[in-house]
Structures are given as structure tokens and as C-alpha cells.
C-alpha atoms as a PDB file:
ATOM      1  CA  UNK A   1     -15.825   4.375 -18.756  1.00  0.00           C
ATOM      2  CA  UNK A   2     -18.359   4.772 -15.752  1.00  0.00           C
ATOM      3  CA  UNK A   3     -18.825   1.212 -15.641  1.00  0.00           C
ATOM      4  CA  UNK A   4     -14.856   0.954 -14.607  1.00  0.00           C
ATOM      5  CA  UNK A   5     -15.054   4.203 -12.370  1.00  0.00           C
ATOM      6  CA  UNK A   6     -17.944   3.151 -10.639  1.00  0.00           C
ATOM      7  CA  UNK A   7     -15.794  -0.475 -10.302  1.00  0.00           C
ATOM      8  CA  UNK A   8     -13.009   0.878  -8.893  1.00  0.00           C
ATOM      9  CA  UNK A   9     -14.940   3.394  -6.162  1.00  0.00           C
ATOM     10  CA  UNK A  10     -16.385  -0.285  -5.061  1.00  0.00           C
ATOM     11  CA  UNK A  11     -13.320  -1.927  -4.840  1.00  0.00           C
ATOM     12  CA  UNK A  12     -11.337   1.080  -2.774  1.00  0.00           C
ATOM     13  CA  UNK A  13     -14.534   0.926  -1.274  1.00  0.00           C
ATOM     14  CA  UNK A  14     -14.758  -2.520  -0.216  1.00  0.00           C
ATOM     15  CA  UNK A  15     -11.383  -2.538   1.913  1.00  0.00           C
ATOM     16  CA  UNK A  16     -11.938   0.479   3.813  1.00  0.00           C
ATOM     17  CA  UNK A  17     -13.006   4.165   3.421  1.00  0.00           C
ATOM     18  CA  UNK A  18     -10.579   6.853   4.622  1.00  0.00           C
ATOM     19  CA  UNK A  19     -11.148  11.179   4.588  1.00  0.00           C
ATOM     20  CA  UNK A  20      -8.830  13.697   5.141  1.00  0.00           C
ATOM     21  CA  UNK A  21      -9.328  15.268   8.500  1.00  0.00           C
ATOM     22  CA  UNK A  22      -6.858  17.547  10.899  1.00  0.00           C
ATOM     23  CA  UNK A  23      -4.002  15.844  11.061  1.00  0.00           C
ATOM     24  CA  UNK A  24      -4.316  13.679   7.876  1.00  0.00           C
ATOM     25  CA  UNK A  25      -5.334  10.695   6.777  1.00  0.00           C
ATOM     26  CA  UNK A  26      -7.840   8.391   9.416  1.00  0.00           C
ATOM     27  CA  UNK A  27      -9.193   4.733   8.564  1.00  0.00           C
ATOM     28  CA  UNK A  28     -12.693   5.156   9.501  1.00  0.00           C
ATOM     29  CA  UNK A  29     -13.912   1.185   8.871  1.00  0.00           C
ATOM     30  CA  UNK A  30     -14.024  -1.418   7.057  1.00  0.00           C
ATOM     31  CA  UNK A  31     -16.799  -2.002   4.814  1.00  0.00           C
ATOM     32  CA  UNK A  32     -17.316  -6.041   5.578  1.00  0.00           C
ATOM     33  CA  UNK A  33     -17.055  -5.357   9.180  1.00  0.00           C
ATOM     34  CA  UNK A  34     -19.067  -1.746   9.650  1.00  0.00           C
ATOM     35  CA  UNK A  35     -21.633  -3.416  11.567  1.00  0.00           C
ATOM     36  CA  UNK A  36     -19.754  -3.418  14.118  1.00  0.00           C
ATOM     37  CA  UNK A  37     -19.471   1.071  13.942  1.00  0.00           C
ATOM     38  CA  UNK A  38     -23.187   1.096  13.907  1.00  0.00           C
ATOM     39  CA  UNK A  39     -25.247   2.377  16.778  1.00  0.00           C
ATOM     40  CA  UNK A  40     -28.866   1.676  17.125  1.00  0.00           C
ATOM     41  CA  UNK A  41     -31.160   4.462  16.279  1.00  0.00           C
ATOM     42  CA  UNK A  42     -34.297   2.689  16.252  1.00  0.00           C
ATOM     43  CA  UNK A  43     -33.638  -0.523  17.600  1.00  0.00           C
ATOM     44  CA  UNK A  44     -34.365  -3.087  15.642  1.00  0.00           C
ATOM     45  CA  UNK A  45     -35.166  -0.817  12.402  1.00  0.00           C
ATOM     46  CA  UNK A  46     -32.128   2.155  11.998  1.00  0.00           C
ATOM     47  CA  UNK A  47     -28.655   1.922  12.558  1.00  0.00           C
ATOM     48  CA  UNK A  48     -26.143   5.011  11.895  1.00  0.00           C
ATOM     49  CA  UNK A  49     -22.618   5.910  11.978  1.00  0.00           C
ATOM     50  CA  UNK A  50     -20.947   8.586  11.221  1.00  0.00           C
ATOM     51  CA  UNK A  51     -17.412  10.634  10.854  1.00  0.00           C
ATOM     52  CA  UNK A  52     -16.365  13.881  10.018  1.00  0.00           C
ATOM     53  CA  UNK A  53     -13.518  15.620   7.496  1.00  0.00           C
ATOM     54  CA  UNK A  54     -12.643  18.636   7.264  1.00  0.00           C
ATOM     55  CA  UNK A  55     -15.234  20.048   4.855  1.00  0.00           C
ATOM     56  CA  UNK A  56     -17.415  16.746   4.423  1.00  0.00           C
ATOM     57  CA  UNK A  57     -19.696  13.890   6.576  1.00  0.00           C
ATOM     58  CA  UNK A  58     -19.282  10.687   5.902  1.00  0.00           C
ATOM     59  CA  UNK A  59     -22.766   8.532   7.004  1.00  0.00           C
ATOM     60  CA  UNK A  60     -23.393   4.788   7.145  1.00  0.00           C
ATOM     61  CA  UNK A  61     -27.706   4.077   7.588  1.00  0.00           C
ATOM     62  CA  UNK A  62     -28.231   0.175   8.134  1.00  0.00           C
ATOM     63  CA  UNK A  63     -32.364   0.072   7.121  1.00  0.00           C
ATOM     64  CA  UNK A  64     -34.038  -3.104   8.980  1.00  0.00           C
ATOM     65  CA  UNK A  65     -37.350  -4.527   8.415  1.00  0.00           C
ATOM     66  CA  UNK A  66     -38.706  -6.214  11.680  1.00  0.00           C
ATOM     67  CA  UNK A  67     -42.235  -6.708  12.898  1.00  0.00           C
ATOM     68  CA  UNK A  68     -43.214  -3.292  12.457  1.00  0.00           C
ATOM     69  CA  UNK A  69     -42.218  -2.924   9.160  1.00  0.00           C
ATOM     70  CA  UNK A  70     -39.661  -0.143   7.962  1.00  0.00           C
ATOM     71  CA  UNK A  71     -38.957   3.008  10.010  1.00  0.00           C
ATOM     72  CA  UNK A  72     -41.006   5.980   9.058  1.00  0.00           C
ATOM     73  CA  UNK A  73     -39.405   8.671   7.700  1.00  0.00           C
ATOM     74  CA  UNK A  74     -39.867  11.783   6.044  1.00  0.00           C
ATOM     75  CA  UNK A  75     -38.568  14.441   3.722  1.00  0.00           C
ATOM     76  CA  UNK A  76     -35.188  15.165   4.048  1.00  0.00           C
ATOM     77  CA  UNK A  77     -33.452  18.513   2.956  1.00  0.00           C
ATOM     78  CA  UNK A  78     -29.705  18.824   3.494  1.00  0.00           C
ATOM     79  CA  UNK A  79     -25.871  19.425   1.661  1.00  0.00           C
ATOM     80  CA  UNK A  80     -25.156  17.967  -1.094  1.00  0.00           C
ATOM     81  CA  UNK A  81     -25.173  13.637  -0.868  1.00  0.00           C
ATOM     82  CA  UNK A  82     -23.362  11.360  -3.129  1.00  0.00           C
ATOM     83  CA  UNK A  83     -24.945   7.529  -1.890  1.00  0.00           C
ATOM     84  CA  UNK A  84     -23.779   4.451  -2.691  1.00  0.00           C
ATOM     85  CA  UNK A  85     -26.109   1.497  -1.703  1.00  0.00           C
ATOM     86  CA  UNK A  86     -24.207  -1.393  -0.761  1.00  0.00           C
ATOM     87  CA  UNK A  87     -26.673  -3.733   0.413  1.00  0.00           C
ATOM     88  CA  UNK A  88     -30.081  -4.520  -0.649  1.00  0.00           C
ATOM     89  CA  UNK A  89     -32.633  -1.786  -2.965  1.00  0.00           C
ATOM     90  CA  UNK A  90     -33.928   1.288  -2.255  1.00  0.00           C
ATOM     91  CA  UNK A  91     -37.007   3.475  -4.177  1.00  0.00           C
ATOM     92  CA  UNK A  92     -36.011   7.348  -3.537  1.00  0.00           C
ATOM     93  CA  UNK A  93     -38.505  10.241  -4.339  1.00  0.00           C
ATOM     94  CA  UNK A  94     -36.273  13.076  -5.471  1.00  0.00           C
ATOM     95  CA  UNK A  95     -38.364  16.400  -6.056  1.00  0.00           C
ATOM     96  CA  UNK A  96     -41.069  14.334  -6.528  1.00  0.00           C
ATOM     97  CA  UNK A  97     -39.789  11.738  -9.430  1.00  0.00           C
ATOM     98  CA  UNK A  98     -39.349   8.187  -7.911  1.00  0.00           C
ATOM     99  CA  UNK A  99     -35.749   6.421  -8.874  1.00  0.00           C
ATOM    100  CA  UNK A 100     -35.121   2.662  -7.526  1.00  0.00           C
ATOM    101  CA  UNK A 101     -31.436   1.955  -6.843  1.00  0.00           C
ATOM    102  CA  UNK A 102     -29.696  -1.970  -6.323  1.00  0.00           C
ATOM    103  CA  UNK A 103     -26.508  -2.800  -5.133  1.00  0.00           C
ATOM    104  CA  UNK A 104     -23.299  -0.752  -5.548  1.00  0.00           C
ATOM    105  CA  UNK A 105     -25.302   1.821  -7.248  1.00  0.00           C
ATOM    106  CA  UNK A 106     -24.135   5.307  -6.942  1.00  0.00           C
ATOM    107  CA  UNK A 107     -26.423   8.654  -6.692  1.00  0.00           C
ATOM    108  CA  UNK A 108     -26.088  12.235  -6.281  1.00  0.00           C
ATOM    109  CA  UNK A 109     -28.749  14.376  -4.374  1.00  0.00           C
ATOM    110  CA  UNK A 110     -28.058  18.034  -5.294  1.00  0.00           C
ATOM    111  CA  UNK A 111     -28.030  20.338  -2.392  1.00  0.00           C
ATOM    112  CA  UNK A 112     -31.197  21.286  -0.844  1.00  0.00           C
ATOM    113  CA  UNK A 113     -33.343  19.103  -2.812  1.00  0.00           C
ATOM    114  CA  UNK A 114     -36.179  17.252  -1.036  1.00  0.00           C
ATOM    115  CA  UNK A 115     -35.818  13.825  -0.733  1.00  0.00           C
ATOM    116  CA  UNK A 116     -36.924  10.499   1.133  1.00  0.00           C
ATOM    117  CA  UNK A 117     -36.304   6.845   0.620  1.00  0.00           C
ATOM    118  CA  UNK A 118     -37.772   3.415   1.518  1.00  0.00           C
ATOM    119  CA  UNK A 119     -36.313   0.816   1.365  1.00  0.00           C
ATOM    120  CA  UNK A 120     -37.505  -2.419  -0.885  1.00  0.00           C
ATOM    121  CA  UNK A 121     -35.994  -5.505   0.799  1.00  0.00           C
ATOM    122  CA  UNK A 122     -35.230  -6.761   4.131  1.00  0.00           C
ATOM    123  CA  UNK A 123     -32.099  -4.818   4.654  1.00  0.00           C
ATOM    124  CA  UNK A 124     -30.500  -1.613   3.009  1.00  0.00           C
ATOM    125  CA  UNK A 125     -27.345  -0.101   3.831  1.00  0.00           C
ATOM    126  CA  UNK A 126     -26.371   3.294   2.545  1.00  0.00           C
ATOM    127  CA  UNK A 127     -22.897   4.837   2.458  1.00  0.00           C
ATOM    128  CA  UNK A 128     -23.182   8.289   2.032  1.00  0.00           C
ATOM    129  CA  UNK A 129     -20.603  11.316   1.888  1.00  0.00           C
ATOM    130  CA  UNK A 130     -22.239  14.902   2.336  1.00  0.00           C
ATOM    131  CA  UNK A 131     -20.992  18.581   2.033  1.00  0.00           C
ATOM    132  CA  UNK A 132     -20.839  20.381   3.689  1.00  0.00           C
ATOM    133  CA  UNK A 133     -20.467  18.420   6.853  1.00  0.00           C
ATOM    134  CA  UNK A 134     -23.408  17.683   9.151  1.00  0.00           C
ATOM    135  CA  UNK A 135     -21.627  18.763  12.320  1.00  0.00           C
ATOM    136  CA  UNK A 136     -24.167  21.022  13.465  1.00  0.00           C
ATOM    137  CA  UNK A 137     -27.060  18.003  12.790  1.00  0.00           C
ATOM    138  CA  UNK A 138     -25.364  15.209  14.044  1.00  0.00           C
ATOM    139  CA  UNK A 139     -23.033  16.694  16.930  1.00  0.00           C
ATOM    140  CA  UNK A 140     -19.674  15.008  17.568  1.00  0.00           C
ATOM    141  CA  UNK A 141     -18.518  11.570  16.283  1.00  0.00           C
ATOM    142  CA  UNK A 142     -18.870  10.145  19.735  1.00  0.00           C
ATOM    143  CA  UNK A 143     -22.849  11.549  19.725  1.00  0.00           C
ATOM    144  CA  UNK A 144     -24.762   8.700  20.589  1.00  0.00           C
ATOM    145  CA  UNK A 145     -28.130  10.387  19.483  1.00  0.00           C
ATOM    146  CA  UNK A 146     -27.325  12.436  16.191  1.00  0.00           C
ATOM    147  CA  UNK A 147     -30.229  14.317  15.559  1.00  0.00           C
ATOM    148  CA  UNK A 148     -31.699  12.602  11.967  1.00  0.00           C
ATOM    149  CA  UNK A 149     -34.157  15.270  10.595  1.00  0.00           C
ATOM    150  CA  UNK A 150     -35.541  12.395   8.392  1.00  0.00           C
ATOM    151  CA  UNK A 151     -36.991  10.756  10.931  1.00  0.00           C
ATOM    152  CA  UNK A 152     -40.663  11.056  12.142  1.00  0.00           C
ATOM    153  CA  UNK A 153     -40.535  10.937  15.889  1.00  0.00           C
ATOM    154  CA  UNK A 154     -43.755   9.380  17.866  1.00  0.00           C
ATOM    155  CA  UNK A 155     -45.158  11.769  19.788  1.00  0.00           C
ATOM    156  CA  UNK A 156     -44.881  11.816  23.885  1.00  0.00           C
ATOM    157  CA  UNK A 157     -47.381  13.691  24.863  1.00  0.00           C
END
């Protein structure tokens, strides 16, 4: 039985994702052509989109591996996440257990719970839906530099 819910989350999934916002129903993207919503973070390395619902975030982080390896992150404490990786695998620490996740595999971070990720090939992407919505974090949809507390920033001084 989760076998078949988790294949039919994928397939709605794979022709586009939709949330309920003011005013109804929006088409946010479609999955085989999101690369398209993503703006650079970290160029070359991060990549992030994002919408808003009514009570929920919806997130799409595009991982890249270039010459400088991964980007460095850190611990991350927020809502409650439910991530599906669609591309590539990913090894999460979770209040301090480590859990590796492929392809179309679905997780659930409980609220609050310290977390970070790294990712284990090439390229990851992560879809992920979060409650309550990150409006305050990540500003409006048309923010072009959401504020990502899971990211170490270098130092300027």
C-alpha cells in the first residue's frame, strides 16, 4: 500500500505540482521543466525556488557539484518538511542519526528537529513542502535572495 501511494504522489508529481493559495488553485511548474523556476543561489553549486499557500511553502533546492565541491551548509531548524528527492542521493543527519535517501524517495522532518544534508552524487534536487510557510525566511515569491539559514556564508570582513 505505500509502495502505490508513494507511486501515485510521483506520478501527480511528475506533471506538475499545484497548492491552494488566495484565490484557488495556481500551477506552480512543471517538474521536467523546473530548471527553468530556479534562481542561482550559489552559482554554480545552489539553485532555489520557491512558492507560497496559504498555510504551507513549497521549495525546490537544485544541489551542484562543481570545482569546489558541494556547498557548505549547516544545521537547519525549521516547520515541519515532507522531501521528496527527485534527482540523484542524498545522506541527511537527523538529530544526529544519518539516513541516505535515492530517487523519488519521500521523508518527513518533524518540526524543529535539527537537520543537514549532503548530497552523494553530482546533482540532487529536492522538492520540499513545509508548514508552516517560510514567508518570514524567504520573503516574497519574487525575492531574489531568500534568506537560507542552512547556508554557511563566507565571511567579508
Amino acid at each position: 500500500m505505500k509502495r502505490l501511494l508513494a507511486c501515485l504522489l510521483l506520478w501527480t508529481l511528475t506533471y506538475s505540482v499545484s497548492v491552494f493559495a488566495e484565490g484557488g488553485v495556481r500551477k506552480l511548474f512543471n517538474l521536467n521543466a523546473m530548471d527553468a523556476e530556479l534562481k542561482p543561489i550559489i552559482e554554480g553549486q545552489l539553485y532555489f525556488g520557491f512558492w507560497h499557500g496559504e498555510n504551507i511553502s513549497v521549495g525546490v533546492f537544485r544541489m551542484v557539484r562543481n570545482e569546489k565541491g558541494h556547498f557548505p551548509g549547516k544545521i537547519n531548524r525549521h516547520g515541519e518538511e515532507v522531501a521528496l528527492l527527485t534527482e540523484g542521493r542524498i545522506e541527511m543527519s537527523i538529530e544526529g542519526k544519518s539516513y541516505t535517501f535515492g530517487e523519488n524517495e519521500l521523508l518527513i522532518i518533524p518540526p524543529l528537529v535539527p537537520h543537514t544534508g549532503v548530497c552523494l552524487t553530482d546533482v540532487c534536487t529536492l522538492l520540499s513542502w513545509f508548514s508552516p510557510k517560510r514567508l518570514d525566511e524567504w520573503g516574497a515569491e519574487n525575492n531574489d535572495k531568500p534568506d537560507l539559514s542552512f547556508i554557511k556564508r563566507e565571511s567579508t570582513e
